[in-house]
N, C-alpha and C. Protein backbone atom coordinates (compact mmCIF):
# COMPACT_ATOMS: atom_id res chain seq x y z
N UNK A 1 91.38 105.81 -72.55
CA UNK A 1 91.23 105.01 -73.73
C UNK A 1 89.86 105.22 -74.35
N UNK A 2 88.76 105.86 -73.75
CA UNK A 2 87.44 105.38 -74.08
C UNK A 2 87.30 107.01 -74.89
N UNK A 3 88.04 108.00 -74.47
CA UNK A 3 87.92 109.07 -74.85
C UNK A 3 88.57 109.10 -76.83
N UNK A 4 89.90 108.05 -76.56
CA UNK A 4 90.53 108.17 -78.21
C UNK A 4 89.87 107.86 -78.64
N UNK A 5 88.85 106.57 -78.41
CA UNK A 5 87.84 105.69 -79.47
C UNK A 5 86.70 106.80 -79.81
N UNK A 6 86.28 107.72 -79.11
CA UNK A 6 85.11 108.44 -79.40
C UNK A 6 85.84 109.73 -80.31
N UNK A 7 86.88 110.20 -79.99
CA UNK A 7 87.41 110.98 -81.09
C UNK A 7 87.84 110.58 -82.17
N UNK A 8 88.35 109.81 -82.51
CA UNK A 8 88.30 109.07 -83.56
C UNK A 8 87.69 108.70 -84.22
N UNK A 9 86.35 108.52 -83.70
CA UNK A 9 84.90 108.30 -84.39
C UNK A 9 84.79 109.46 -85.03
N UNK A 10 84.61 110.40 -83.87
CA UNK A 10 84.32 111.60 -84.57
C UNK A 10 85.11 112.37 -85.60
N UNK A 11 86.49 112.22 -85.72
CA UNK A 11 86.74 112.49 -86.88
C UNK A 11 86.92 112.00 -88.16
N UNK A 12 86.80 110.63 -87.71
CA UNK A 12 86.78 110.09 -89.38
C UNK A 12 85.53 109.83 -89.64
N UNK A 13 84.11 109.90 -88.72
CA UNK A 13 82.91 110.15 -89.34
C UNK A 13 82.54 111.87 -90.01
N UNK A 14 83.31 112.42 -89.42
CA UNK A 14 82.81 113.90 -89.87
C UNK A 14 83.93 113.85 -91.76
N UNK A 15 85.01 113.45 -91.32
CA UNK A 15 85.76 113.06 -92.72
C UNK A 15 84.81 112.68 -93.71
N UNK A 16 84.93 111.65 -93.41
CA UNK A 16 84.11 110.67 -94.30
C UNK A 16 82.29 111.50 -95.00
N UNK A 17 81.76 112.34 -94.04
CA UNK A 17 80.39 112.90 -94.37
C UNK A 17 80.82 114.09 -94.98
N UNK A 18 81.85 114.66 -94.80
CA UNK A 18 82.24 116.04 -95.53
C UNK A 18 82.95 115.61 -97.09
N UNK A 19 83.16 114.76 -97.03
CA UNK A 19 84.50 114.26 -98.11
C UNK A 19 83.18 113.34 -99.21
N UNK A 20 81.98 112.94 -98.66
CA UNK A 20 80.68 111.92 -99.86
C UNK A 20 80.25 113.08 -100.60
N UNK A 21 79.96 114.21 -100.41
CA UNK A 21 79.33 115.24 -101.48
C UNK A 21 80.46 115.21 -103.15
N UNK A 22 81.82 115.08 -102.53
CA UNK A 22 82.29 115.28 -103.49
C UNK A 22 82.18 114.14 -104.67
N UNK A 23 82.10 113.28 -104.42
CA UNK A 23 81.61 111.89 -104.99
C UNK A 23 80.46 112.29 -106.24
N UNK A 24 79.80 113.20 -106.30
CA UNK A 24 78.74 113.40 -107.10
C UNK A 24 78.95 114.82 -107.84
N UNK A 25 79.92 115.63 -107.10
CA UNK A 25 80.35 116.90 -108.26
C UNK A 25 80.11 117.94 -107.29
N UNK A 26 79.73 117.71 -106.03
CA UNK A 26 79.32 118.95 -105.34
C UNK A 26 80.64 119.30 -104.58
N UNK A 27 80.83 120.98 -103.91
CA UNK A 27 81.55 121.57 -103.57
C UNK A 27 82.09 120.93 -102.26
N UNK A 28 83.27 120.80 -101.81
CA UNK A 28 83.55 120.14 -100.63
C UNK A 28 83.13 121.29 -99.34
N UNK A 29 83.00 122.44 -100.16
CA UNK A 29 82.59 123.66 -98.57
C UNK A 29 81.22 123.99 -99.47
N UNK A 30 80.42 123.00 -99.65
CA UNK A 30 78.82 123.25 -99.56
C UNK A 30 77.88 123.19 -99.13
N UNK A 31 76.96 123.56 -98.72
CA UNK A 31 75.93 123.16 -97.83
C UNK A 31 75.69 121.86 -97.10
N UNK A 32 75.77 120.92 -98.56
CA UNK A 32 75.53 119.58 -98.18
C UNK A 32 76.68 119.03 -97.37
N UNK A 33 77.77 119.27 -97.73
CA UNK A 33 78.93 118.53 -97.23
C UNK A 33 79.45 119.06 -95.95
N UNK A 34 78.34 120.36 -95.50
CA UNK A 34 78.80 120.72 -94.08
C UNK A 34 77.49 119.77 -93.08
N UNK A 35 76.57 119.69 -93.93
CA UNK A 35 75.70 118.75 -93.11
C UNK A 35 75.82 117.52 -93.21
N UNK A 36 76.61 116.53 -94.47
CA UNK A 36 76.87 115.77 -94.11
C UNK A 36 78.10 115.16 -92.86
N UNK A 37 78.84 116.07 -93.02
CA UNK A 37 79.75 115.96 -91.62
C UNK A 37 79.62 116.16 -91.09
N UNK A 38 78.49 116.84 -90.24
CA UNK A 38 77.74 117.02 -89.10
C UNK A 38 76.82 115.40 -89.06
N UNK A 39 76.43 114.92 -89.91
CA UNK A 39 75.67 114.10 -89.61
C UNK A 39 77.26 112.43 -89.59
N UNK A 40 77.93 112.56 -90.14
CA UNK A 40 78.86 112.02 -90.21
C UNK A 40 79.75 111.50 -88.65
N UNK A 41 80.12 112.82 -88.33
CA UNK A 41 80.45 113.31 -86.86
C UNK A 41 79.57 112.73 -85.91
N UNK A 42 78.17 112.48 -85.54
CA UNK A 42 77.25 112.09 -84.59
C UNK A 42 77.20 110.93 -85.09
N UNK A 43 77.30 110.73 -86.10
CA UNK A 43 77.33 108.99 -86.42
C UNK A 43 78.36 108.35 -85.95
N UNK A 44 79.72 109.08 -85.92
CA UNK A 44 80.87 108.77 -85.10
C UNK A 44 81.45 108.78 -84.27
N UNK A 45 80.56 109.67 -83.26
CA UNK A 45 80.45 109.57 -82.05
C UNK A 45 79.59 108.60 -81.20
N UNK A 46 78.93 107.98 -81.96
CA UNK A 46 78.23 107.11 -81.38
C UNK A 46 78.58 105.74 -81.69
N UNK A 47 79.08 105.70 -82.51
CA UNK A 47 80.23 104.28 -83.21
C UNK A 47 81.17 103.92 -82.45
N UNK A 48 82.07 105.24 -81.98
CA UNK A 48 83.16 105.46 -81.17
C UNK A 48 82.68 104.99 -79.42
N UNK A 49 81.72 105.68 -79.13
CA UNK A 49 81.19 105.02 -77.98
C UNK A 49 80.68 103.70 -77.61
N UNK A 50 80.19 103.16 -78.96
CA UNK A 50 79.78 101.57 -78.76
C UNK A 50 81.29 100.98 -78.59
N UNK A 51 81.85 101.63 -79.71
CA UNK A 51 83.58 100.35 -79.94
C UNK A 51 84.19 100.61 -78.52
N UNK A 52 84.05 102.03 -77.80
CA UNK A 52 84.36 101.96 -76.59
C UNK A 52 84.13 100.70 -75.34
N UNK A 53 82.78 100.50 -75.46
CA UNK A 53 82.08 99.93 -74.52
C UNK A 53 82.42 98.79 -74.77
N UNK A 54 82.40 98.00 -75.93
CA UNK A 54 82.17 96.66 -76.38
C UNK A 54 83.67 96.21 -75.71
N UNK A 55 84.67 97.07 -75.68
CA UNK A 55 86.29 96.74 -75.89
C UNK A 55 86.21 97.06 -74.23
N UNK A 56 85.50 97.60 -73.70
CA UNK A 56 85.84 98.05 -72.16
C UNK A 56 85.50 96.69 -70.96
N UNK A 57 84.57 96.10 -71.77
CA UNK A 57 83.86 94.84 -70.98
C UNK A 57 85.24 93.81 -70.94
């Protein structure tokens, strides 16, 4: 169970950071929007691991 919550993070944070560039006119395969889903992704992996923990207690 602790493993779905952290993938799940991680993909709808990497979603979500790849998918904000476009919001402003920029390319969805652009620089920015590969670093924002990289930064997206670690944000959601670590989201995913708290919601893990909090729900595991």
């Amino acid at each position: 169970m602790e493993k779905s919550f952290i993938w799940l993070g991680v993909l709808v944070g990497s979603a979500a950071g790849s998918y904000l560039p476009t919001l402003w006119g920029a390319s969805a395969f652009s620089g920015v929007s590969i670093l924002f889903g990289s930064l997206g992704g670690a944000l959601g992996l670590w989201a995913g691991f708290v919601l893990s923990q909090r729900i595991g207690e």
